[in-house]
C-alpha atoms as a PDB file:
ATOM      1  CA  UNK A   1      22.404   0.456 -24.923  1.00  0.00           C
ATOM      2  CA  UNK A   2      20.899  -1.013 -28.371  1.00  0.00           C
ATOM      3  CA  UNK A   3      24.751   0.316 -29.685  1.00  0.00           C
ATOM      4  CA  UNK A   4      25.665  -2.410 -27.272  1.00  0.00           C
ATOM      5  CA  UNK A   5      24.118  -5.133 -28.190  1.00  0.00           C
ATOM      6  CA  UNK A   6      24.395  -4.656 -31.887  1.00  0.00           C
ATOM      7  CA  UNK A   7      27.982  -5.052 -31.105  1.00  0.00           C
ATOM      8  CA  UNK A   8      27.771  -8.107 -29.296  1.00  0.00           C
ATOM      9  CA  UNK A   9      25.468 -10.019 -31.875  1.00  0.00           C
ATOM     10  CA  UNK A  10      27.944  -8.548 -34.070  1.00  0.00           C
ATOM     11  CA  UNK A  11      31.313 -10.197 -32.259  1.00  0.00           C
ATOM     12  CA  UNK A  12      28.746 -14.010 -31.482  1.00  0.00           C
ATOM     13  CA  UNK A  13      27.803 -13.869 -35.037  1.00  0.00           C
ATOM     14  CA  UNK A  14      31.043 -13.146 -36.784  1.00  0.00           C
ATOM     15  CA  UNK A  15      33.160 -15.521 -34.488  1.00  0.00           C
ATOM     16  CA  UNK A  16      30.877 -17.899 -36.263  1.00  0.00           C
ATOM     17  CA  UNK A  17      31.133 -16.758 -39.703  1.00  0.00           C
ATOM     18  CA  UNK A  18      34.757 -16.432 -39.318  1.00  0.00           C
ATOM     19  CA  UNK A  19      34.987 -20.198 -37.624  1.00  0.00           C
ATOM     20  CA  UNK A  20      32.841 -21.754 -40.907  1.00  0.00           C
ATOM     21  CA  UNK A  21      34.919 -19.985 -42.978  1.00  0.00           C
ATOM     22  CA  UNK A  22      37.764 -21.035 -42.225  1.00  0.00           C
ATOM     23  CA  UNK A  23      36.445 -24.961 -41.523  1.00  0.00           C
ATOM     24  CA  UNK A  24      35.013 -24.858 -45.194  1.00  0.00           C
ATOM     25  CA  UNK A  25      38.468 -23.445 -46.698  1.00  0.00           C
ATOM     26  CA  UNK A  26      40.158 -26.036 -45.457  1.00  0.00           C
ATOM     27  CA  UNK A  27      37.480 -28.934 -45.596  1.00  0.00           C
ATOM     28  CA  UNK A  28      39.885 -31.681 -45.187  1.00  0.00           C
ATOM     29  CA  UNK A  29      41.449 -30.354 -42.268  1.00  0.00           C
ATOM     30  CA  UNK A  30      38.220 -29.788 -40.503  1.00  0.00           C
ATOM     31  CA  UNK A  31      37.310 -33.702 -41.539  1.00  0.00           C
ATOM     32  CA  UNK A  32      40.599 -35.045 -39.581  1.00  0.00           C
ATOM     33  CA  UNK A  33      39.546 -32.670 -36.501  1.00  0.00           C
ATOM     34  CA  UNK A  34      35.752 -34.180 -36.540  1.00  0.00           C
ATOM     35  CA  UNK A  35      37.724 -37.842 -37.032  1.00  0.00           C
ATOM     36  CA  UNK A  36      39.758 -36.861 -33.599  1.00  0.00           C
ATOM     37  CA  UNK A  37      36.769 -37.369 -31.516  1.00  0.00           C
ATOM     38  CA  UNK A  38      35.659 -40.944 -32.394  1.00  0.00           C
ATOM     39  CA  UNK A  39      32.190 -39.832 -32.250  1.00  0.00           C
ATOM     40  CA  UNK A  40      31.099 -40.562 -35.432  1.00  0.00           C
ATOM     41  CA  UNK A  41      32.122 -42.890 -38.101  1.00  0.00           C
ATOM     42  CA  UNK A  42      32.389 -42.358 -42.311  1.00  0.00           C
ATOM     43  CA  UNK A  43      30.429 -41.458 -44.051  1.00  0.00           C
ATOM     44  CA  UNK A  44      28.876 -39.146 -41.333  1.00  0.00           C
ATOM     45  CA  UNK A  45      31.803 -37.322 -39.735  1.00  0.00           C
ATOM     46  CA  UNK A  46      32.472 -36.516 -43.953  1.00  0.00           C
ATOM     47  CA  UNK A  47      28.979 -35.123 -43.946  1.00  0.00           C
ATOM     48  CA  UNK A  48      29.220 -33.169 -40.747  1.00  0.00           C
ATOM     49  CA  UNK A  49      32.795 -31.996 -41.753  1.00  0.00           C
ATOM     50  CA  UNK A  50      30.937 -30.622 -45.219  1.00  0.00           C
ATOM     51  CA  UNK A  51      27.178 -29.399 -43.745  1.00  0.00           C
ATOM     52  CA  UNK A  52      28.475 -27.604 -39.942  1.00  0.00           C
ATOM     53  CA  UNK A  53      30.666 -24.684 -41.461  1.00  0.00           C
ATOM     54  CA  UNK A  54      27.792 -23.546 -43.847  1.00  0.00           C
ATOM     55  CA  UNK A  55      25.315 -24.081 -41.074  1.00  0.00           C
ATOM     56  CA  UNK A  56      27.913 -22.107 -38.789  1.00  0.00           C
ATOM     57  CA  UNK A  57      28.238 -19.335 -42.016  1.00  0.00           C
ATOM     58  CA  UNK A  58      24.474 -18.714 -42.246  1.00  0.00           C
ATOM     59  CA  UNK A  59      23.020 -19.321 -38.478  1.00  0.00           C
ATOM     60  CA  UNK A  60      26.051 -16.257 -37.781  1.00  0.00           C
ATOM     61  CA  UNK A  61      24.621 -13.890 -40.714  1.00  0.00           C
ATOM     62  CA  UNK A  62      21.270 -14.275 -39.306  1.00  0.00           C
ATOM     63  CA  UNK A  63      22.508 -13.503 -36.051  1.00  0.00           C
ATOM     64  CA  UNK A  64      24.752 -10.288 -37.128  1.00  0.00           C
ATOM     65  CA  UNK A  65      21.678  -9.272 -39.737  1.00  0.00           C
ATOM     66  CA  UNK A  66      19.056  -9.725 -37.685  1.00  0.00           C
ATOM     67  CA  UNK A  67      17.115 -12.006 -39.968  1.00  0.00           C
ATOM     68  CA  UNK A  68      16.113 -14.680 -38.450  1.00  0.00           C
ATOM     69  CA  UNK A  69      18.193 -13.824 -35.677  1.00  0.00           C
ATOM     70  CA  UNK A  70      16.338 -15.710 -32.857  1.00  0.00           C
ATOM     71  CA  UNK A  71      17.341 -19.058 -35.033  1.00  0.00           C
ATOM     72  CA  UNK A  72      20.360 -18.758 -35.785  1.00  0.00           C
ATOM     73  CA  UNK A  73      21.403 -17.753 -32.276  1.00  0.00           C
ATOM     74  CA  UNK A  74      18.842 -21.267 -31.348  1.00  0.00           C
ATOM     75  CA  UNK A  75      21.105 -22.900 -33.957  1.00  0.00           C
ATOM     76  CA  UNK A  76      24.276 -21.850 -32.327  1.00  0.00           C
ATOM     77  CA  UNK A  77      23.687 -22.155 -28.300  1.00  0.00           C
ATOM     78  CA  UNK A  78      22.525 -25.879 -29.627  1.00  0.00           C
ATOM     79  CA  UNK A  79      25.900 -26.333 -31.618  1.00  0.00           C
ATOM     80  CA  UNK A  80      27.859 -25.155 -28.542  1.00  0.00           C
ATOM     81  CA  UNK A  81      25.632 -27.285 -26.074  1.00  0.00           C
ATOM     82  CA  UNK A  82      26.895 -30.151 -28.831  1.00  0.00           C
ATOM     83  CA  UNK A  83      30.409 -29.745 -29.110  1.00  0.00           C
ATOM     84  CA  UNK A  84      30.496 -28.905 -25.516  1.00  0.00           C
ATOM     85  CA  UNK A  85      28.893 -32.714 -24.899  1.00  0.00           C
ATOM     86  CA  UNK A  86      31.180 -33.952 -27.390  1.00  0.00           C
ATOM     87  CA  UNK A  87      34.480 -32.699 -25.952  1.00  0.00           C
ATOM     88  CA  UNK A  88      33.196 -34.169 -22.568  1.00  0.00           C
ATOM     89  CA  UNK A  89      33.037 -37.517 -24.131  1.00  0.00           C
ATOM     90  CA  UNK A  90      36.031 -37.842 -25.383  1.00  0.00           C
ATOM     91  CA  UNK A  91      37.920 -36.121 -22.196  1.00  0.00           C
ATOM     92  CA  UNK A  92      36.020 -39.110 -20.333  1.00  0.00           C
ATOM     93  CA  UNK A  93      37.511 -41.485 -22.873  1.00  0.00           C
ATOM     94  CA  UNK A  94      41.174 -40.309 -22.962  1.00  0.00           C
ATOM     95  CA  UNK A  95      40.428 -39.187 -27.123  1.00  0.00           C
ATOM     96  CA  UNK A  96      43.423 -37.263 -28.094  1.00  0.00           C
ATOM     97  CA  UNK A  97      41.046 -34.720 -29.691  1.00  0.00           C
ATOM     98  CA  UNK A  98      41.824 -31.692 -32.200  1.00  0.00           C
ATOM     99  CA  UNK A  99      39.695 -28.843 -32.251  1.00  0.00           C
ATOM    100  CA  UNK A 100      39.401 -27.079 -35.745  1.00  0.00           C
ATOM    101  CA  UNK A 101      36.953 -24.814 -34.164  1.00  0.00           C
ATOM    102  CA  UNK A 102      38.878 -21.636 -35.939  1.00  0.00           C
ATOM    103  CA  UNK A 103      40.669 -23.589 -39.215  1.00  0.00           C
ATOM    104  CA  UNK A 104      43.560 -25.592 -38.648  1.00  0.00           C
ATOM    105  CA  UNK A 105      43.408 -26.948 -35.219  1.00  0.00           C
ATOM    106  CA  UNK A 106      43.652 -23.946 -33.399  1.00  0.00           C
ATOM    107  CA  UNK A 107      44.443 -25.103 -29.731  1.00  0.00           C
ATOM    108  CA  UNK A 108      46.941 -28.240 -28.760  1.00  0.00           C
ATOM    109  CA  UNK A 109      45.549 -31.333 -28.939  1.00  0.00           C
ATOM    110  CA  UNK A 110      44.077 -32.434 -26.296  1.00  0.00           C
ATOM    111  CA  UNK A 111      43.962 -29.401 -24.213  1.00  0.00           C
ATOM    112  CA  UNK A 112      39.829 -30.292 -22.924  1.00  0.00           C
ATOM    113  CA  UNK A 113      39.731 -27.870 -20.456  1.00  0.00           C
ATOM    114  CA  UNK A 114      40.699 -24.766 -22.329  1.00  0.00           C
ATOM    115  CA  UNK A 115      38.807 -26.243 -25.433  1.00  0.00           C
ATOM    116  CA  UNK A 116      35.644 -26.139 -22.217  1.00  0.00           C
ATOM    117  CA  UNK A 117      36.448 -22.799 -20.602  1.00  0.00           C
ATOM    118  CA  UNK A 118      36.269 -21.554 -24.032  1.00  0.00           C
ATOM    119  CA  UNK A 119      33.076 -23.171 -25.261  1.00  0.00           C
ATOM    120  CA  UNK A 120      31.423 -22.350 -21.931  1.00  0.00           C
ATOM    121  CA  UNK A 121      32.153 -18.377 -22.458  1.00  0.00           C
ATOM    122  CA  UNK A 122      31.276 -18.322 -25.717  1.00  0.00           C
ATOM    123  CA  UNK A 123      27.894 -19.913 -24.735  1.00  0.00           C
ATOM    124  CA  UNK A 124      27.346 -17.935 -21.864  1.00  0.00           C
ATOM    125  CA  UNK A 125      27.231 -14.840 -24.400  1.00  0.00           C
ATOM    126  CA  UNK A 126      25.136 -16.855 -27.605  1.00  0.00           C
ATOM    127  CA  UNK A 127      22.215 -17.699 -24.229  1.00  0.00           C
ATOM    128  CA  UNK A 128      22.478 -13.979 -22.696  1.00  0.00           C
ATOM    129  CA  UNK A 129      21.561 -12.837 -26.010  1.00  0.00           C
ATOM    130  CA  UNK A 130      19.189 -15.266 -27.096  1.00  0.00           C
ATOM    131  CA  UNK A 131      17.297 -14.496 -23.765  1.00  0.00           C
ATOM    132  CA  UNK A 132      17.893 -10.399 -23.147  1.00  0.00           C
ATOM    133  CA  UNK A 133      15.306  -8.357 -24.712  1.00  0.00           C
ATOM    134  CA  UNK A 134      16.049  -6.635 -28.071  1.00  0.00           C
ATOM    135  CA  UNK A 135      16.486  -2.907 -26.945  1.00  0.00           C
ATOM    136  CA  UNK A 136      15.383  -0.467 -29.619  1.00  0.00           C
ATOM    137  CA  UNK A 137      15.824   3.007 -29.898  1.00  0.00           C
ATOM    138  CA  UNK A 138      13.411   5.322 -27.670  1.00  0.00           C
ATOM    139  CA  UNK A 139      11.919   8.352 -29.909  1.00  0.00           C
ATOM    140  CA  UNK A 140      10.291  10.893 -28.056  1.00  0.00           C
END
């Protein structure tokens, strides 16, 4: 069973790494996706479209790694919880929003409840490991 779970804070983790990645090779990109949702206003959706993919980069290492896993994977449910609350917002406002969740906006715009369903599996996941027990190896 611990095979298992490595694998799975494996897949939470790197979906994460992968995600900042790609947001910080394309930085302007990501900025005009964070600009979509009317949430925030410049200079601060410039700083969130520059600060979230490294925070994204190093809360997934610490999940895949294991060093300070418990945070990252605290630092991720939170950022789902976020952009969850933040696609709601602009769904209840009609914002023809962009997600650049995965580089270039990855899903059409607009598209709130697959941009959800998604969000809400990937959460469901980042909580069942953040609560489940670590397994480790029995050694008799």
């Amino acid at each position: 069973m611990i095979w298992f779970q490595r694998i799975l804070h494996l897949l939470f983790g790197g979906l994460f790494v992968y995600a900042g990645v790609m947001k910080a090779l394309n930085p302007m990109v990501f900025l005009d996706d964070v600009r979509s949702f009317a949430l925030l206003p410049d200079p601060y959706a410039g700083i969130l479209a520059m600060f979230l993919p490294w925070l994204e980069i190093f809360a997934g290492l610490a999940v895949i790694t294991g060093r300070m896993r418990k945070g990252g994977l605290l630092v991720l449910n939170g950022s789902l919880v976020t952009f969850l609350a933040a696609i709601g917002i602009a769904w209840f406002r009609g914002t023809d929003i962009r997600c650049g969740c995965f580089g270039e906006s990855d899903v059409a715009a607009g598209n709130y409840a697959e941009f959800m369903l998604r969000d809400v599996a990937i959460l469901a996941l980042g909580l069942w490991l953040a609560f489940k027990p670590w397994q480790t190896a029995h050694r008799d």
